[in-house]
Protein backbone atom coordinates (compact mmCIF):
# COMPACT_ATOMS: atom_id res chain seq x y z
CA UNK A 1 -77.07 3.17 20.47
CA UNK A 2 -73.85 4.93 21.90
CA UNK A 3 -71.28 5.40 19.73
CA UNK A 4 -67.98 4.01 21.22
CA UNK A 5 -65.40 6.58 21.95
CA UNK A 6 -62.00 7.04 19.81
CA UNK A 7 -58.83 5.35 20.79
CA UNK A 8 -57.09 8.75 22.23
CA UNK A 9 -53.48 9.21 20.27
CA UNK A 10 -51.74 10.33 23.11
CA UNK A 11 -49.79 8.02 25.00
CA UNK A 12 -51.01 7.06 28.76
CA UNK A 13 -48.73 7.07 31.93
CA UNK A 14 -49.13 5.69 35.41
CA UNK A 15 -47.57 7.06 38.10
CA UNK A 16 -44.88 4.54 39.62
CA UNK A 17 -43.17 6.33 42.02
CA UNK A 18 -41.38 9.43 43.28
CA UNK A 19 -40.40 10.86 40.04
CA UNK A 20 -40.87 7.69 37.65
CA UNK A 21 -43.83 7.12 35.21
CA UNK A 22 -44.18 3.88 33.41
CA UNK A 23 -45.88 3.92 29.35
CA UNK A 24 -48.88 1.90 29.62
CA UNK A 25 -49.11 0.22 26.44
CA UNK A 26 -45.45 -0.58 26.56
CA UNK A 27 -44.67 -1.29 30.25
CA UNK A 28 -41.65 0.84 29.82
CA UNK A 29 -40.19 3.67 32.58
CA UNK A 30 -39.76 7.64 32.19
CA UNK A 31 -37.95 9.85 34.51
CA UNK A 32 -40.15 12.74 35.42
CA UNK A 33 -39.00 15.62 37.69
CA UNK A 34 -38.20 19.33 38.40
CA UNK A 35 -35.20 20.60 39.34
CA UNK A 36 -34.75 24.31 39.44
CA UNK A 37 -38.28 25.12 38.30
CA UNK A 38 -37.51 23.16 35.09
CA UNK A 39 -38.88 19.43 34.33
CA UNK A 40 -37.20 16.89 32.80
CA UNK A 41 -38.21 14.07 31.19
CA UNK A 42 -36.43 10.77 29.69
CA UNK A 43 -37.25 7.27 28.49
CA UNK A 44 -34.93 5.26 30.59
CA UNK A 45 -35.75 2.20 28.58
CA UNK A 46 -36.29 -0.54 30.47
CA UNK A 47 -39.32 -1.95 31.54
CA UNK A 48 -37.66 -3.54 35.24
CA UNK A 49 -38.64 -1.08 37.94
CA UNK A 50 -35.65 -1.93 40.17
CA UNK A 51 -33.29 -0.69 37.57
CA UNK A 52 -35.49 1.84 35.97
CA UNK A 53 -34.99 3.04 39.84
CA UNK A 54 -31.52 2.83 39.44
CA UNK A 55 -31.45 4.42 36.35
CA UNK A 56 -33.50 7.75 37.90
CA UNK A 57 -31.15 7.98 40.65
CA UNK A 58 -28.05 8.00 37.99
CA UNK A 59 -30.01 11.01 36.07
CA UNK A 60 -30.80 12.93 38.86
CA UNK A 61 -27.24 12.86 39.65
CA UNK A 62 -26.83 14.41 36.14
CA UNK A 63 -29.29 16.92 36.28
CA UNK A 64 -28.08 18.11 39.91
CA UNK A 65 -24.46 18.66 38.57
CA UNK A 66 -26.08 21.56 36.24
CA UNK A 67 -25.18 25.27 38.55
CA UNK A 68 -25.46 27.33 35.66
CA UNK A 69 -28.37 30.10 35.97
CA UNK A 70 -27.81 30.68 32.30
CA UNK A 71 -28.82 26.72 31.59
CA UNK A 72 -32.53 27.22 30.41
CA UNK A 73 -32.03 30.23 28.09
CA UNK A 74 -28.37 29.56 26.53
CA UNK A 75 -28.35 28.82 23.13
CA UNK A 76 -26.13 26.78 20.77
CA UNK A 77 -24.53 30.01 18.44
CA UNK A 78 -23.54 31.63 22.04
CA UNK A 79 -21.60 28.55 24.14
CA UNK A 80 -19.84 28.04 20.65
CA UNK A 81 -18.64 31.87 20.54
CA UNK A 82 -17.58 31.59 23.91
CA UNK A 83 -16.11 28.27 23.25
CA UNK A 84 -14.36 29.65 20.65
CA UNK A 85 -12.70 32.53 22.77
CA UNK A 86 -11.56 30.21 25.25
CA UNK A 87 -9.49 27.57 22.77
CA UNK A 88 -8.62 30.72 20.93
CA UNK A 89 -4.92 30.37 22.22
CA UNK A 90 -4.25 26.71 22.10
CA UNK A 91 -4.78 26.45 18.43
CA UNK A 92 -2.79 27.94 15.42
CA UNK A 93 -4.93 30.87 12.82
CA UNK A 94 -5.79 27.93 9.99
CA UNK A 95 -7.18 25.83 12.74
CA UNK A 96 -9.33 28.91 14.64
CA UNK A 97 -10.85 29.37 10.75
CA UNK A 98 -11.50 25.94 10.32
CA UNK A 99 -13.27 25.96 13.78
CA UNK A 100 -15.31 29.12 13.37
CA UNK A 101 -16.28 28.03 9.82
CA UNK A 102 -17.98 24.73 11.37
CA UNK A 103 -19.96 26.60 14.04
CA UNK A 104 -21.38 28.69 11.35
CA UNK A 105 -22.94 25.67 9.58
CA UNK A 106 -23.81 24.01 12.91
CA UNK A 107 -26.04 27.13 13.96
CA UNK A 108 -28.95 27.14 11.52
CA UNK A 109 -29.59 23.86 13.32
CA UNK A 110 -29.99 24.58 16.94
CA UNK A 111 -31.06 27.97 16.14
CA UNK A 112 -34.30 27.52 17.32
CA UNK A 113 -33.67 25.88 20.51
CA UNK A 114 -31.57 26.71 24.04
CA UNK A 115 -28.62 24.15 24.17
CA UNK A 116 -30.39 22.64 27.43
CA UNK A 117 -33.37 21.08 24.84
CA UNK A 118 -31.07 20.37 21.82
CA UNK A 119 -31.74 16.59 21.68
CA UNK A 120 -29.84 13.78 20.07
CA UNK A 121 -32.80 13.89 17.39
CA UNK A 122 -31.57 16.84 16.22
CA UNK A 123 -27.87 16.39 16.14
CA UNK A 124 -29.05 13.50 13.67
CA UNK A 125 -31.25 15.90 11.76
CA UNK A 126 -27.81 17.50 11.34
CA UNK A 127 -26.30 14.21 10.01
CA UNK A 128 -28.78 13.47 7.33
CA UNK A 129 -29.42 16.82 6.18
CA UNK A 130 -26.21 18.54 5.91
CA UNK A 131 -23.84 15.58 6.70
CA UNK A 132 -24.87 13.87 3.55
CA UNK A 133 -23.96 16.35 1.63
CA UNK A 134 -20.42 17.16 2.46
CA UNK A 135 -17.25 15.41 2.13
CA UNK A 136 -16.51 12.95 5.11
CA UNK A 137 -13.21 15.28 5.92
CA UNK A 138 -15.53 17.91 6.58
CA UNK A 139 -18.39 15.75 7.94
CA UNK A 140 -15.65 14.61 10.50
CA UNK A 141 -14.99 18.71 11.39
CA UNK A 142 -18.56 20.13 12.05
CA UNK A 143 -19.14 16.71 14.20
CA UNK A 144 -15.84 17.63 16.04
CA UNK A 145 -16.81 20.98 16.56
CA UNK A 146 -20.10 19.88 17.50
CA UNK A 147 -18.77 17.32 20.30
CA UNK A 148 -16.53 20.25 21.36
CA UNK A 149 -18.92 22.54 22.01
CA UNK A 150 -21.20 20.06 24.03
CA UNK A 151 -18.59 19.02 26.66
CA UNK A 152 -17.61 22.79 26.96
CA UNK A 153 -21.09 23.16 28.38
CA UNK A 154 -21.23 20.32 30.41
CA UNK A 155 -18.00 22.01 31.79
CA UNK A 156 -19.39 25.45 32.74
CA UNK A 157 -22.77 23.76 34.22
CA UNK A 158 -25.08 24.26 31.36
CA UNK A 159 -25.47 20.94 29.89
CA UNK A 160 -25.64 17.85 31.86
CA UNK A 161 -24.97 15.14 28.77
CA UNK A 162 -23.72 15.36 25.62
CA UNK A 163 -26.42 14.57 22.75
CA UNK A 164 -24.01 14.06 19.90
CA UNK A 165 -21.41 11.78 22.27
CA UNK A 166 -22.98 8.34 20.51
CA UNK A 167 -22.56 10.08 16.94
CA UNK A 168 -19.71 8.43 14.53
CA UNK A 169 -17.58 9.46 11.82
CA UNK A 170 -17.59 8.69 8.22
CA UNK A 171 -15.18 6.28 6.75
CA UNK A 172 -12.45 8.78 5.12
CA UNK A 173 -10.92 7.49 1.90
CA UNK A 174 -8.97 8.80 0.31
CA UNK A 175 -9.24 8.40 -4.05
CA UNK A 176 -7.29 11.34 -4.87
CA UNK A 177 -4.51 10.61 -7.04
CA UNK A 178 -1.75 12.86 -5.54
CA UNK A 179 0.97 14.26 -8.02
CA UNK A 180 4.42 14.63 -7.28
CA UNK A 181 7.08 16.08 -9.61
CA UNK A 182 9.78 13.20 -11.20
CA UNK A 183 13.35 14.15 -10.74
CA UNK A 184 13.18 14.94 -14.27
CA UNK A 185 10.18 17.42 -13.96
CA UNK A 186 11.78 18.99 -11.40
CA UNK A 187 14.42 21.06 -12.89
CA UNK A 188 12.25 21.68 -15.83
CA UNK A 189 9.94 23.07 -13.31
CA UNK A 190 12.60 25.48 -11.55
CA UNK A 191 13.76 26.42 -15.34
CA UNK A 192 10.47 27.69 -16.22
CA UNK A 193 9.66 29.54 -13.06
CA UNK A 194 12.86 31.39 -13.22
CA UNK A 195 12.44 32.29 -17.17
CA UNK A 196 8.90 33.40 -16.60
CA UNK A 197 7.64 35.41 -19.50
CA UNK A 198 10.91 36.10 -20.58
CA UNK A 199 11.13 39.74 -19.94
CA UNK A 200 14.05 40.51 -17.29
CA UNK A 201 11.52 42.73 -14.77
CA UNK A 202 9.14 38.99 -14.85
CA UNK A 203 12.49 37.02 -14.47
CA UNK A 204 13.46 38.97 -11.53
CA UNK A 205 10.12 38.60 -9.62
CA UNK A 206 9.95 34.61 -10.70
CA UNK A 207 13.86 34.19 -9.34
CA UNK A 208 11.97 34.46 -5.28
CA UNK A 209 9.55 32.11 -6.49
CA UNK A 210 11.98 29.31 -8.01
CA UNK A 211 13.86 30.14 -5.01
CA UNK A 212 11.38 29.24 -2.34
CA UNK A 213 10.42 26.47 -4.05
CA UNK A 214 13.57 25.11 -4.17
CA UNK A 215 13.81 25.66 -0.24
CA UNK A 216 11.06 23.52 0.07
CA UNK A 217 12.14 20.65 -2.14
CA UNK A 218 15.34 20.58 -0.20
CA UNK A 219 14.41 20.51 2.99
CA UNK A 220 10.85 19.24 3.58
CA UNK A 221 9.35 22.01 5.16
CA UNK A 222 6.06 22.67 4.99
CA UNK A 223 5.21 26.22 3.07
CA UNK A 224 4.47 28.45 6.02
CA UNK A 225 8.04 26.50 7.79
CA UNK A 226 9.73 27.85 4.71
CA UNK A 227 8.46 31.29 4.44
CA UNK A 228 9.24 32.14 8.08
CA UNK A 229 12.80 31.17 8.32
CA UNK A 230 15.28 33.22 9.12
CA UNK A 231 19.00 33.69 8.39
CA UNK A 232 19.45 33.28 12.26
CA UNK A 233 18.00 29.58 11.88
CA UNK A 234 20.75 28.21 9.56
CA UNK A 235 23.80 27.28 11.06
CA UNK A 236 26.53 26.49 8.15
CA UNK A 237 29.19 25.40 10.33
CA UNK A 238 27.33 22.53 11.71
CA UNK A 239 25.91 21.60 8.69
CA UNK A 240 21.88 22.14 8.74
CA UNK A 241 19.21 24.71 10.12
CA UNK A 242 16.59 24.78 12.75
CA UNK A 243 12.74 25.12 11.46
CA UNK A 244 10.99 26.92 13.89
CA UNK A 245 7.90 27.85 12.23
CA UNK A 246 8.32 31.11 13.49
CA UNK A 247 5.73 33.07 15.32
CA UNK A 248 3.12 30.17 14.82
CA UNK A 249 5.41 27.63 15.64
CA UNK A 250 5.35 24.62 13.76
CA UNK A 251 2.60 21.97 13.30
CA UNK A 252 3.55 20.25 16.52
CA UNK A 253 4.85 22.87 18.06
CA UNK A 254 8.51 21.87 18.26
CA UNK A 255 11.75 22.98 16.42
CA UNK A 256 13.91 20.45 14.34
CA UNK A 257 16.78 20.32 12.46
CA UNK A 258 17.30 19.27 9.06
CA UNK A 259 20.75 18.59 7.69
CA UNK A 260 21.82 20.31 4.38
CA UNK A 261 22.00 18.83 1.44
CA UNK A 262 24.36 19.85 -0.79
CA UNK A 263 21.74 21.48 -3.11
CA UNK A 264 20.07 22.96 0.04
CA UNK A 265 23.61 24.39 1.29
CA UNK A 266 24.63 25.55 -2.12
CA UNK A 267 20.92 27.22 -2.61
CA UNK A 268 21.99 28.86 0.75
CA UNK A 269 24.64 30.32 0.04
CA UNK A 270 23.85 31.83 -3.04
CA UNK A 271 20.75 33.59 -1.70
CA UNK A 272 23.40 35.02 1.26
CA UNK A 273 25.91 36.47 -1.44
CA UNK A 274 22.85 37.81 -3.07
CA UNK A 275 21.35 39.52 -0.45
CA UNK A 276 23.89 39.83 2.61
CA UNK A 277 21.06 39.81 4.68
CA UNK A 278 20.98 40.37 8.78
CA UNK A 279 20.47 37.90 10.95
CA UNK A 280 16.64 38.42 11.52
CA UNK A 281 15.86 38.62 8.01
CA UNK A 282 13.67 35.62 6.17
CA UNK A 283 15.47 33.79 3.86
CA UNK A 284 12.26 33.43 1.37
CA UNK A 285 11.77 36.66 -0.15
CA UNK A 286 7.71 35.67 -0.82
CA UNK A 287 5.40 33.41 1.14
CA UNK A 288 3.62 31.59 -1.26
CA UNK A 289 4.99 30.90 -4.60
CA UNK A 290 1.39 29.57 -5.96
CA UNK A 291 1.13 31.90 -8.69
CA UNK A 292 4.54 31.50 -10.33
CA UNK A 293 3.94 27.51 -10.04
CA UNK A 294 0.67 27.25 -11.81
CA UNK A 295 2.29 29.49 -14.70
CA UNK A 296 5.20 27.46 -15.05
CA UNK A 297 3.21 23.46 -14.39
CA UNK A 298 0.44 25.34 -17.27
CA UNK A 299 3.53 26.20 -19.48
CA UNK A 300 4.89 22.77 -19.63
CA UNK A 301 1.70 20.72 -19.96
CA UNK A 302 2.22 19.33 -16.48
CA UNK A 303 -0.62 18.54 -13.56
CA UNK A 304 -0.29 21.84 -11.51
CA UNK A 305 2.25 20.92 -8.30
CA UNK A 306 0.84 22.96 -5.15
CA UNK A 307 4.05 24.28 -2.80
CA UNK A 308 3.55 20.75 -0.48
CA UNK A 309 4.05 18.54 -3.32
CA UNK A 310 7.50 19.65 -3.46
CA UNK A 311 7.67 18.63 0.61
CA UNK A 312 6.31 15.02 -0.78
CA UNK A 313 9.24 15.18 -3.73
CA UNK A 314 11.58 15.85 -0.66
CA UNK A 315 10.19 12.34 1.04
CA UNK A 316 9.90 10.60 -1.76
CA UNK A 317 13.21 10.90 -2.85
CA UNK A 318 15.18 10.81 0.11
CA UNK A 319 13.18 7.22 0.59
CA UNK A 320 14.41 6.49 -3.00
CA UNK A 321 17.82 7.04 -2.24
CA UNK A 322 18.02 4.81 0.48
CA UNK A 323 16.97 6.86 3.76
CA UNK A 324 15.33 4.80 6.70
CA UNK A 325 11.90 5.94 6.89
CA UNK A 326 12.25 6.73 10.68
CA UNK A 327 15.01 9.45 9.71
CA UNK A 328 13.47 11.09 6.81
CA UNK A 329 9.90 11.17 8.83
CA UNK A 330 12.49 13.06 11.89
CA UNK A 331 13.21 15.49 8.92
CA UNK A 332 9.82 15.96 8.26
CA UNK A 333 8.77 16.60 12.00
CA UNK A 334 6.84 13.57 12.38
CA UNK A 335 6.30 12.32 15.91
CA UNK A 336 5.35 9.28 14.93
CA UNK A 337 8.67 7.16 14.29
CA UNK A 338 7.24 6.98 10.51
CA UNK A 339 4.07 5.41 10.70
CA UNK A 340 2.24 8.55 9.04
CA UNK A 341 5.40 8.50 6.43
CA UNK A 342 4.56 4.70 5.32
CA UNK A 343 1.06 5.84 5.07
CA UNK A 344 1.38 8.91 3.07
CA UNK A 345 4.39 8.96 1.10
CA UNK A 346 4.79 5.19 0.37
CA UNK A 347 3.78 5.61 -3.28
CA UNK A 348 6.94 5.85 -4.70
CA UNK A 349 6.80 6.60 -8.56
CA UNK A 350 6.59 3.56 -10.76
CA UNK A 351 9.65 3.89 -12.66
CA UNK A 352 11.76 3.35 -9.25
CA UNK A 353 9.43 0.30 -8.55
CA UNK A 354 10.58 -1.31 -11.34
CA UNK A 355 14.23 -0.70 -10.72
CA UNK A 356 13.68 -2.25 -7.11
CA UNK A 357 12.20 -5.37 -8.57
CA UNK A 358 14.87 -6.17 -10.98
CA UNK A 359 17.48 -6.32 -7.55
CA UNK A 360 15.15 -8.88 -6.46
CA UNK A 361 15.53 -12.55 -7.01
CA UNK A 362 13.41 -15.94 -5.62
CA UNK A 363 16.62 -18.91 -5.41
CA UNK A 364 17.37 -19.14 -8.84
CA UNK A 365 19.39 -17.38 -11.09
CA UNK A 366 18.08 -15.59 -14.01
CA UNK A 367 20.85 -17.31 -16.58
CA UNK A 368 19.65 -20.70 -15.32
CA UNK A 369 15.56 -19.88 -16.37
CA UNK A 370 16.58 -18.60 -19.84
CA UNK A 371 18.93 -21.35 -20.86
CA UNK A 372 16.91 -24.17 -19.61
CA UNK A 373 13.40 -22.96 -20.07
CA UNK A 374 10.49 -23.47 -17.42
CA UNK A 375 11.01 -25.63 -14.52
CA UNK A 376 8.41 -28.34 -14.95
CA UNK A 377 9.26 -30.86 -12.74
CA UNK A 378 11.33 -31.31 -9.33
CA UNK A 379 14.26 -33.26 -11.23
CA UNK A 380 14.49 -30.08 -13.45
CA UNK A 381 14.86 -28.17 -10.19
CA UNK A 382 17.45 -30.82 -8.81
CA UNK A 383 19.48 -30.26 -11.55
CA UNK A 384 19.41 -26.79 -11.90
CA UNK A 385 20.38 -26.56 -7.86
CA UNK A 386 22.90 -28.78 -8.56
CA UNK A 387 24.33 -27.47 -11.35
CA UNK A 388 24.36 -23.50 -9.04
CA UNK A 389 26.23 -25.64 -6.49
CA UNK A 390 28.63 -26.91 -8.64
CA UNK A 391 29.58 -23.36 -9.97
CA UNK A 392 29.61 -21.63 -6.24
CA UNK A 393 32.06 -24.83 -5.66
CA UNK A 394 34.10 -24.00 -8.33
CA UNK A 395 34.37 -20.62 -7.72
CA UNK A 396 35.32 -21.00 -3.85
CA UNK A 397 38.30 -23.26 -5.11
């Protein structure tokens, strides 16, 4: 008796056409083709043959548009080095870091393999290995970076799609509790920074550092704004100074001007008759006064206040006081008219909250709901609108 052959594991195709192959046991179409002395190869998924047709012409399209000569030996760690060097330029030092750091976790995926046969299978080996592991800020970098260095080589002819294009983000939310000195912290704060250790060679070197962090609170800038302005940047006769950001510009690039406060024009001068600097000279004698804070926030039992905090005190309470949001986001240098501000500095301490509520009252007069206990009934409220009538009445006459 013969023994019936094995079911064979491999999957059978049937020719359909110039450069189309349809999966037996599913009825469904694959592009097949060379181009360049290379084949590709790609599940078109459908199982109609006029548009799997349709869909072959589209992808030879595709594969046509690759010129490169380096396209089928490439790999992933050299188009990101050269990507890189060409967006070296555009972006500022802490962004270039940021950027090489992600390509150096991205590599030990696509080691292995030249960029033209990194498939979307791997970028999502990528995502559940390594992506669930790291925060979803970071997650959102490398994926970024990843993207990035795709459409770079489908711009120099090396790549024809993008295999991480379909790929999404994580939801970023944001728990952290962020701390922000009270107005009454604050000068404690500055008072301990300035009396240091207590010996007058620590004084003297904790005077910069209460200093700059002063600047900051003052004005809003951000830390590397503050460290890089210059005496030639403050203009006292018209009343506020110009933050450049110096040689790296600032965040977006443009200058703006922020008006002096009195504290910030007082702090001003004093550091001038101190100094009688030139013109070119930085007005911040350090450029990061991170040290001196976590001495003084650890002295005084206090969270520890990083140098930005004191850019969110300088929001905060310029919203407290009664600025428009639109203005005091113009101070900060946001572009946005203050949609960024209501997002990220609308968590005004809880001590102002409950001064703001107490302005606030619903049609009926405080004296009225203590005298006459709770409303109960509509007739109650007649009476009690009545009565408020009667008194606005009186006093008009």
């Amino acid at each position: 008796m013969t023994k019936p052959h094995p079911k064979s594991s491999q999957s059978v195709f049937a020719y359909a056409g110039d450069g189309l192959m349809r999966l037996v046991s599913s009825g469904v179409y694959y592009a097949r083709f060379k181009h360049s002395g290379k084949q590709y190869k790609k599940c078109l998924g459908t199982s109609d043959k006029a548009h799997a047709r349709r869909l072959l012409h589209d992808y030879r399209i595709e594969v046509q548009s690759i010129t490169s000569k380096e396209a089928a030996s490439i790999t992933f760690d050299t188009i990101a080095a050269r990507w890189i060097a060409s967006v070296r330029h555009t972006i500022k030092p802490s962004t270039l870091k940021r950027r090489e750091t992600c390509v150096a976790n991205l590599v030990p995926y696509f080691r292995r393999e030249t960029l033209s046969g990194v498939t979307t299978a791997q970028c999502e080996a990528w995502k559940n290995g390594r992506g669930n592991k790291i925060a979803p800020q970071t997650f959102a970098h490398e994926l970024g970076t990843m993207k990035a260095v795709f459409e770079y080589a489908i711009t120099q002819g090396i790549l024809y799609r993008n295999p991480a294009k379909g790929m999404k983000r994580k939801r970023i939310i944001s728990i952290r509790e962020k701390h922000i000195p009270t107005r009454e912290q604050f000068p404690e704060l500055i008072a301990a920074i300035r009396e240091s250790d207590g010996r007058p060679e620590s004084q003297a070197a904790a005077k910069n550092g209460a200093d700059f962090v002063e600047l900051i609170a003052y004005s809003g800038m951000r830390k590397a704004e503050a460290a890089t302005l210059t005496w030639r940047d403050v203009d006292f006769d018209k009343n506020f100074l110009n933050v450049t950001g110096g040689a790296n510009r600032t965040k977006n690039y443009e200058t703006r001007q922020v008006p002096l406060s009195g504290e910030l024009r007082q702090l001003l001068l004093r550091l001038k008759d101190d100094d009688k600097p030139a013109q070119s000279d930085n007005v911040a004698r350090i450029a990061d006064p991170k040290k001196c804070l976590h001495t003084a926030c650890r002295k005084l039992g206090l969270p520890y206040f990083s140098p930005h905090r004191f850019r969110d005190f300088f929001a905060t309470t310029c919203i407290e006081h009664g600025t428009d949001i639109p203005t005091v986001a113009r101070w900060l240098g946001h572009k946005d008219g203050g949609a960024l501000l209501m997002k990220t500095y609308a968590h005004l301490r809880q001590e102002h909250s409950q001064e703001q509520m107490k302005k606030i009252h619903f049609g009926i007069h405080p004296s009225d709901s203590h005298t006459s206990g709770k409303i109960h009934s509509l007739a109650t409220l007649k009476k009690v609108r009545d009565a408020s009538t009667a008194r606005s009445t009186a006093r008009r006459g």
